[in-house]
N, C-alpha and C. Protein backbone atom coordinates (compact mmCIF):
# COMPACT_ATOMS: atom_id res chain seq x y z
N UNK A 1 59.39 68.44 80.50
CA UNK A 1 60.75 68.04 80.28
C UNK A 1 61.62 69.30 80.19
N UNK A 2 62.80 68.89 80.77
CA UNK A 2 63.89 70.27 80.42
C UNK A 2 64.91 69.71 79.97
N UNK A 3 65.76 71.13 78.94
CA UNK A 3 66.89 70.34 78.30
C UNK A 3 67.74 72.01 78.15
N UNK A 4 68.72 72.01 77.43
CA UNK A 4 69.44 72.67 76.77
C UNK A 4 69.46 72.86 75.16
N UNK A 5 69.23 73.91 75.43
CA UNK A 5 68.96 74.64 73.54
C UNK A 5 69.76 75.84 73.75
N UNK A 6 70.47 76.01 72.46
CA UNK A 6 70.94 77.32 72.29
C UNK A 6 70.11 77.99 71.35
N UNK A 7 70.02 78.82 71.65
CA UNK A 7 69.10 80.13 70.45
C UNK A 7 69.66 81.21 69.63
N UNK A 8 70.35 80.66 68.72
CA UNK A 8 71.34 81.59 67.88
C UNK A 8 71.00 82.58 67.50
N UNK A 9 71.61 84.10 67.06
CA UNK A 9 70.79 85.07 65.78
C UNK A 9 71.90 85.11 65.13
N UNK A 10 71.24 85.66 63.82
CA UNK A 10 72.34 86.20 63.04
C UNK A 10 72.29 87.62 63.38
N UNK A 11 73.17 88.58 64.09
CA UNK A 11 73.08 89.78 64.54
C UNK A 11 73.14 90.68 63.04
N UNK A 12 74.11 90.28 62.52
CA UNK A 12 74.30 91.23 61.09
C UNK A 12 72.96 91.28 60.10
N UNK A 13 72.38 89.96 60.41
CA UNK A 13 70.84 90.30 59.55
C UNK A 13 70.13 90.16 59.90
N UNK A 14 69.55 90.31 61.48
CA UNK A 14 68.66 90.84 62.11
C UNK A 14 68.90 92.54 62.21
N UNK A 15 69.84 93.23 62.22
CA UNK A 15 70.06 94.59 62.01
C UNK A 15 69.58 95.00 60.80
N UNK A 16 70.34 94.84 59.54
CA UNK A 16 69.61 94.63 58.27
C UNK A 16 68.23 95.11 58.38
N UNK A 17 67.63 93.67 58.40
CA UNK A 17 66.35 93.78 58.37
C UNK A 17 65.81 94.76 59.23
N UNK A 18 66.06 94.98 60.74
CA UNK A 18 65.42 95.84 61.30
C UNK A 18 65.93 97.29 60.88
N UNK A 19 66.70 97.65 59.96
CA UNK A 19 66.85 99.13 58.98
C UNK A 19 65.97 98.91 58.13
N UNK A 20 65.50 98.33 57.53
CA UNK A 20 64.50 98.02 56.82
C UNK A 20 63.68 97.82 56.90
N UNK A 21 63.23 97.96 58.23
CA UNK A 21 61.76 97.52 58.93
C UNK A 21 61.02 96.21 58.10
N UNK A 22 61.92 95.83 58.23
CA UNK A 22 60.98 94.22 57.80
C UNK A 22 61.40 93.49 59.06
N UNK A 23 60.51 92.20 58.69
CA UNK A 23 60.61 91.09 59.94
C UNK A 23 62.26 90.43 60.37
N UNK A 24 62.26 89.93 61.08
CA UNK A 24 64.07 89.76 61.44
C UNK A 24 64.03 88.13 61.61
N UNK A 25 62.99 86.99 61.31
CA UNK A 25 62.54 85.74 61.06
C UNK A 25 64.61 84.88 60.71
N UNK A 26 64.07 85.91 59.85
CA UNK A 26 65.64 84.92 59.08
C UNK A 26 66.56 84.62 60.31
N UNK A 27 67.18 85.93 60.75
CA UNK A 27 68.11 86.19 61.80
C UNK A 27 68.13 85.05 62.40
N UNK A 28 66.62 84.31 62.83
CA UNK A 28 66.80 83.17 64.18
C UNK A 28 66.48 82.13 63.28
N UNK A 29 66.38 81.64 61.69
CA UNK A 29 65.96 80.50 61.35
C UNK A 29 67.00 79.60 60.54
N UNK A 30 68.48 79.97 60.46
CA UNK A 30 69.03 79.42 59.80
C UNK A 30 69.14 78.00 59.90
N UNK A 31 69.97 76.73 59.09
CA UNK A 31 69.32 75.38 60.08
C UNK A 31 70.40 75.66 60.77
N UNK A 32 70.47 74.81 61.93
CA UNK A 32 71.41 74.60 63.25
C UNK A 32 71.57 75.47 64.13
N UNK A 33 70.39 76.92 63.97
CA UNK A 33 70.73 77.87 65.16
C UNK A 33 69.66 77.63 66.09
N UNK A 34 69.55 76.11 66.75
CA UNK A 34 68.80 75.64 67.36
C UNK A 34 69.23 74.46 68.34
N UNK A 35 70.58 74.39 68.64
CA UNK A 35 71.01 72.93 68.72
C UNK A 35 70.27 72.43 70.04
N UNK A 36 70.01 71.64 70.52
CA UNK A 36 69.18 70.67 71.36
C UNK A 36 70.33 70.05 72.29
N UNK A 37 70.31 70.13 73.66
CA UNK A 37 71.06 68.78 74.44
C UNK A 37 70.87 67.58 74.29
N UNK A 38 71.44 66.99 74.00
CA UNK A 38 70.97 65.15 74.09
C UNK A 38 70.42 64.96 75.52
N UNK A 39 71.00 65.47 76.47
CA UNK A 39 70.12 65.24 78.35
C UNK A 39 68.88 65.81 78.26
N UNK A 40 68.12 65.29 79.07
CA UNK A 40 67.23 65.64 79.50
C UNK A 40 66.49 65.75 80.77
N UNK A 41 65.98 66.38 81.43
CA UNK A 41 65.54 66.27 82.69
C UNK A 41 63.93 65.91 82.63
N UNK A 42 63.06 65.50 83.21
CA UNK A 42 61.91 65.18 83.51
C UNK A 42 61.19 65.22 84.47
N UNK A 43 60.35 66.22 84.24
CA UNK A 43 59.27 66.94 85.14
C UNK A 43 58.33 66.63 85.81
N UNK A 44 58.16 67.17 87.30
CA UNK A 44 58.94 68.20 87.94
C UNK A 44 60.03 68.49 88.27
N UNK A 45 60.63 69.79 88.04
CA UNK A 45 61.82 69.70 88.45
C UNK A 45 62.38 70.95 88.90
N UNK A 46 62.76 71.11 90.36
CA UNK A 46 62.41 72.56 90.58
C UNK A 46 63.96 73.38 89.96
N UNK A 47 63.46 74.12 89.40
CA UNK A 47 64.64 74.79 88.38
C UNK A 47 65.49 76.25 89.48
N UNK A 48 64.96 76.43 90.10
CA UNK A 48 65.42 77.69 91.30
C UNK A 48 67.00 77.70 91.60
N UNK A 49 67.45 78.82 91.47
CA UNK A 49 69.09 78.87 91.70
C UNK A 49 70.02 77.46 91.51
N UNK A 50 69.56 77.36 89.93
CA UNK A 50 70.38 77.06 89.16
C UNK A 50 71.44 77.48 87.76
N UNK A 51 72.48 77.29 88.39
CA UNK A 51 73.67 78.21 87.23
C UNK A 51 72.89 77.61 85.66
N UNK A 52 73.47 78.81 84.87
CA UNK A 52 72.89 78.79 83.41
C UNK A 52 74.39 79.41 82.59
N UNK A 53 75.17 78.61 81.83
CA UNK A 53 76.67 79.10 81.51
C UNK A 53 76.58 79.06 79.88
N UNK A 54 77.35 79.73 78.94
CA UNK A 54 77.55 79.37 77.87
C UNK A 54 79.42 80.22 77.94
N UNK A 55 80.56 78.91 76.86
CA UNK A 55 82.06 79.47 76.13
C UNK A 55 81.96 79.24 75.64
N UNK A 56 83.14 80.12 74.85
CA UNK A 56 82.79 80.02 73.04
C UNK A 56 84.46 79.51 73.47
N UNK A 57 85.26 78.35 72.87
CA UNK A 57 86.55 78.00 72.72
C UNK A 57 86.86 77.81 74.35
N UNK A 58 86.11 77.52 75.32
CA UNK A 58 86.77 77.57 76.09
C UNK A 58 86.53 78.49 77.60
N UNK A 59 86.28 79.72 77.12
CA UNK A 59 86.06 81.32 77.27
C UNK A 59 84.79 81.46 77.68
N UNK A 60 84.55 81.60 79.40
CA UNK A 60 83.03 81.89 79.71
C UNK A 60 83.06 83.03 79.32
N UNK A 61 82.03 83.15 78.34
CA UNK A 61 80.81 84.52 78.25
C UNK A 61 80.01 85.01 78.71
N UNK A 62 79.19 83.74 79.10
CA UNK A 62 77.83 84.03 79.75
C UNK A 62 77.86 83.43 81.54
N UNK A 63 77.21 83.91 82.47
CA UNK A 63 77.54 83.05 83.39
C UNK A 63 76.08 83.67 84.28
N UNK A 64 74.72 82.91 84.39
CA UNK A 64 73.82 83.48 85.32
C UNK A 64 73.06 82.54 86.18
N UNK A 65 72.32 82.65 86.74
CA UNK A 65 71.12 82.02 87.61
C UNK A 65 69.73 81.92 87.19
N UNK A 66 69.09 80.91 87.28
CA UNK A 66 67.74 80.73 86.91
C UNK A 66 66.94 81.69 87.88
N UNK A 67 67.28 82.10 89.08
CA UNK A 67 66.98 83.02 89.56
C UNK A 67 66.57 84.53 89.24
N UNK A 68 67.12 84.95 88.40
CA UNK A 68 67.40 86.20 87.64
C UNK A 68 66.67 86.16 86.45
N UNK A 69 65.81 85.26 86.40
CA UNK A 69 64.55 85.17 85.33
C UNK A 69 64.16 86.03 85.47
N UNK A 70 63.65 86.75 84.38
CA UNK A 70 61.91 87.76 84.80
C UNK A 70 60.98 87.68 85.33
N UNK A 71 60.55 86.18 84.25
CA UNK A 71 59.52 86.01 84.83
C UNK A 71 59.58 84.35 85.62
N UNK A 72 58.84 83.66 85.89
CA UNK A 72 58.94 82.19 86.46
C UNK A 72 58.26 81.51 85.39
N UNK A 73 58.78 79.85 85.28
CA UNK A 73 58.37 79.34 84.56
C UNK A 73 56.98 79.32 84.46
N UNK A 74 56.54 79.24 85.48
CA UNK A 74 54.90 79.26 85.48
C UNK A 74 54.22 79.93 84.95
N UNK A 75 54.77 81.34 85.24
CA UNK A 75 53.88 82.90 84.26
C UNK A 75 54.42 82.70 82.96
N UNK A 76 55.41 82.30 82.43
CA UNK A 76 56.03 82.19 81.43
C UNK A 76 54.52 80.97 80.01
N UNK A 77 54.60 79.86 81.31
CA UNK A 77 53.55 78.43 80.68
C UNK A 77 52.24 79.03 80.17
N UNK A 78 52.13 80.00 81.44
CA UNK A 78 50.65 80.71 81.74
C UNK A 78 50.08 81.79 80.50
N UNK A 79 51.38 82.78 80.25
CA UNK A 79 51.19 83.75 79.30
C UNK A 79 51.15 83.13 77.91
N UNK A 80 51.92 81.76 77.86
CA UNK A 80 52.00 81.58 76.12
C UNK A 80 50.47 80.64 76.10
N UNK A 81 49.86 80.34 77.12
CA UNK A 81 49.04 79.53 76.79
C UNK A 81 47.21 79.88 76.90
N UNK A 82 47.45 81.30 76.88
CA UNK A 82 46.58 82.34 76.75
C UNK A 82 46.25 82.51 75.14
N UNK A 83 47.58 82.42 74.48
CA UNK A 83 47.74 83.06 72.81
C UNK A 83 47.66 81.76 72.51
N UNK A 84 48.20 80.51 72.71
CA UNK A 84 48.16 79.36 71.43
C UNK A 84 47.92 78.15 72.28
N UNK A 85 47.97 77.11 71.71
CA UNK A 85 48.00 76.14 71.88
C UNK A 85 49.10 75.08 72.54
N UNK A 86 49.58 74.90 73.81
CA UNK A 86 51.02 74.21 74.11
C UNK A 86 50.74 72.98 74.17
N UNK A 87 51.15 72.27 72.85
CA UNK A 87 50.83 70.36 72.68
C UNK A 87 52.67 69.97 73.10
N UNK A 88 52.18 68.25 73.30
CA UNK A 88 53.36 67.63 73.71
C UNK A 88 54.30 67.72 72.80
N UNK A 89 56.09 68.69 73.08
CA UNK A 89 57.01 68.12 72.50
C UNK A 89 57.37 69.81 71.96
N UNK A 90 56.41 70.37 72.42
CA UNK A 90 56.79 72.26 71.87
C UNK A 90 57.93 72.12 72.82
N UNK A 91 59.07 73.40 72.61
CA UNK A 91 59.46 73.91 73.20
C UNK A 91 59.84 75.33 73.72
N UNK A 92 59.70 75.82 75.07
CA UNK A 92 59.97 77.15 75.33
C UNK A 92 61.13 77.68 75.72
N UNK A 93 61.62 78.68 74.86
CA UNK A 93 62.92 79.21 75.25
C UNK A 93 62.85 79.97 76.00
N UNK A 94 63.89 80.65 77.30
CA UNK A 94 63.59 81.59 78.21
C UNK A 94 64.16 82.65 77.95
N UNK A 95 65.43 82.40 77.45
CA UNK A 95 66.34 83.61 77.62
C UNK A 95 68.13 82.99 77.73
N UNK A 96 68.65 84.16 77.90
CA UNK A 96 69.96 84.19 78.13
C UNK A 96 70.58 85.01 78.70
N UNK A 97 71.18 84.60 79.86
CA UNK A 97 71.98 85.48 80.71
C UNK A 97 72.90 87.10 79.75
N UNK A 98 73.14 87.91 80.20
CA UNK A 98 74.03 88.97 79.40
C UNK A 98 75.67 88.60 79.38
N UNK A 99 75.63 89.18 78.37
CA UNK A 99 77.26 88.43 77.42
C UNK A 99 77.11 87.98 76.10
N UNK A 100 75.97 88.22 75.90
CA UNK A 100 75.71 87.94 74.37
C UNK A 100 76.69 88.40 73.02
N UNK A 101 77.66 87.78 72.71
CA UNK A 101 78.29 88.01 71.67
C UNK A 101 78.50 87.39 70.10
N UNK A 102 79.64 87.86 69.57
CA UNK A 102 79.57 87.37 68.31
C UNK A 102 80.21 85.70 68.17
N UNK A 103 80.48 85.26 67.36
CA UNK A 103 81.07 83.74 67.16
C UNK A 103 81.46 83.89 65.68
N UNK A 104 82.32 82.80 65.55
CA UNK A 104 82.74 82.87 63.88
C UNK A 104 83.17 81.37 63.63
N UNK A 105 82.81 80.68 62.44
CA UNK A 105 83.50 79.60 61.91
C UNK A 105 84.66 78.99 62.60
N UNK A 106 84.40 78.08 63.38
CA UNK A 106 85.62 77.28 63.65
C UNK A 106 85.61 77.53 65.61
N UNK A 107 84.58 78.30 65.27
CA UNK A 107 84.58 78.16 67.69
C UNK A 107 83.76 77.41 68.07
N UNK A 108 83.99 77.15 68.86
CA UNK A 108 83.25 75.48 69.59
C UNK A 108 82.25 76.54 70.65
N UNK A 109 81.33 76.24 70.54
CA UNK A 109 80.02 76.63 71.97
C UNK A 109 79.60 75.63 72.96
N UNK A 110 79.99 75.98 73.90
CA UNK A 110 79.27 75.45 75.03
C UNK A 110 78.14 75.75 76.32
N UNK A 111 76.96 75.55 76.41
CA UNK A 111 76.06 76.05 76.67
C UNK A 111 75.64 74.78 77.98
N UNK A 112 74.96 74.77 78.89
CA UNK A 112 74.61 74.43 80.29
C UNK A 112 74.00 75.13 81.29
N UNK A 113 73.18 73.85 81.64
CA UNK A 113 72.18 73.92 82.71
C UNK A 113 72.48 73.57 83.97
N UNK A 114 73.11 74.12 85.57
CA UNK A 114 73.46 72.90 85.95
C UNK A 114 72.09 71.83 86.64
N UNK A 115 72.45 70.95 86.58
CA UNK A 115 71.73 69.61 86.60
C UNK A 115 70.67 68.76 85.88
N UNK A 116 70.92 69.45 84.37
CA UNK A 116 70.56 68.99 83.29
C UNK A 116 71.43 68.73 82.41
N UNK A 117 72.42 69.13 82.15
CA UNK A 117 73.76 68.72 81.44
C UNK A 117 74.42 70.05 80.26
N UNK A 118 75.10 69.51 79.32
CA UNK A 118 75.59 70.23 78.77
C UNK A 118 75.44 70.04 76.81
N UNK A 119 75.54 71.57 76.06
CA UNK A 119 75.21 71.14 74.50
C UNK A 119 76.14 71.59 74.24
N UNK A 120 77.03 71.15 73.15
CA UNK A 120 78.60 71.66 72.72
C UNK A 120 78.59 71.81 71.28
N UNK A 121 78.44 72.56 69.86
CA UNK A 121 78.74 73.08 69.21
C UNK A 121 79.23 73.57 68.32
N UNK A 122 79.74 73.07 67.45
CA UNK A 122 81.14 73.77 66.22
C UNK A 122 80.21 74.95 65.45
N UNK A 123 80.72 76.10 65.35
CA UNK A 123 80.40 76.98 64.63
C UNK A 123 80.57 76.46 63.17
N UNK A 124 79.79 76.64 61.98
CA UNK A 124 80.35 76.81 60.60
C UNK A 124 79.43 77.97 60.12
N UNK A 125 80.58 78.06 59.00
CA UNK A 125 80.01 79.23 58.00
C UNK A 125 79.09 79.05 57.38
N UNK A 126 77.74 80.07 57.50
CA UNK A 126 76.51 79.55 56.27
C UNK A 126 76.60 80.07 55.16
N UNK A 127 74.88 80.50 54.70
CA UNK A 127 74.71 81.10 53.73
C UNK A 127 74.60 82.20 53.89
N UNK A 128 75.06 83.21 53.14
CA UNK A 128 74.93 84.49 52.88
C UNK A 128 73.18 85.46 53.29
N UNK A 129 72.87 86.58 53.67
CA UNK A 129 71.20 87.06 53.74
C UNK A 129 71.02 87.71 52.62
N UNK A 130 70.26 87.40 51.73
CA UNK A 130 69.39 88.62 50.76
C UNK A 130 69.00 89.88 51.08
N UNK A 131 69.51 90.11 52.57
CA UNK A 131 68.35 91.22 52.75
C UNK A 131 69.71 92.15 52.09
């Protein structure tokens, strides 16, 4: 199955932490820095030069091709399933085109696949990092 996920960090405390040489876990685990598309596509489905977009308010940031992967989904299936176990309903993130920026309370994200659909977003303010 394919869908749309955004993969948030917290940049300010993934830095942190990596001055501190500790793990940077937090950075990607806050709740909601994970949001899911409601679409879905269902496999096979050949994913090849297909646009991959994310705006924040509006405002493309990001704008690339499934093309411009590293690696292919296949080596991608292949390499994680060397190290663990891939049961029904995991999911694998690939990446994100360059444009990676900041966001703040109150900007709307929009993120897309084309021909899988689209995940849309409200930023809010969390909790504070201990680190």
């Amino acid at each position: 199955m394919w869908l749309v996920c955004l993969d948030m960090t917290a940049r300010d405390v993934q830095d942190a932490a990596k001055a501190k040489r500790l793990p940077w876990a937090e950075a990607k685990g806050y709740d909601s820095f994970a949001p899911v598309g409601s679409r879905a596509r269902a496999a096979p489905w050949d994913y090849h030069g297909r646009s991959v977009w994310l705006s924040v308010n509006g405002q493309q940031r990001q704008h690339g091709n499934t093309d411009l992967m590293l690696f292919s989904i296949e080596r991608i299936i292949s390499e994680l399933s060397r190290c663990m176990t891939l049961e029904s309903g995991d999911m694998i993130l690939t990446g994100t085109p360059a444009g990676v920026g900041p966001v703040r309370a109150g900007d709307v994200i929009t993120a897309g696949i084309e021909g899988i659909g689209e995940v849309s977003v409200a930023v809010v303010a969390g909790p504070s990092s201990k680190l």
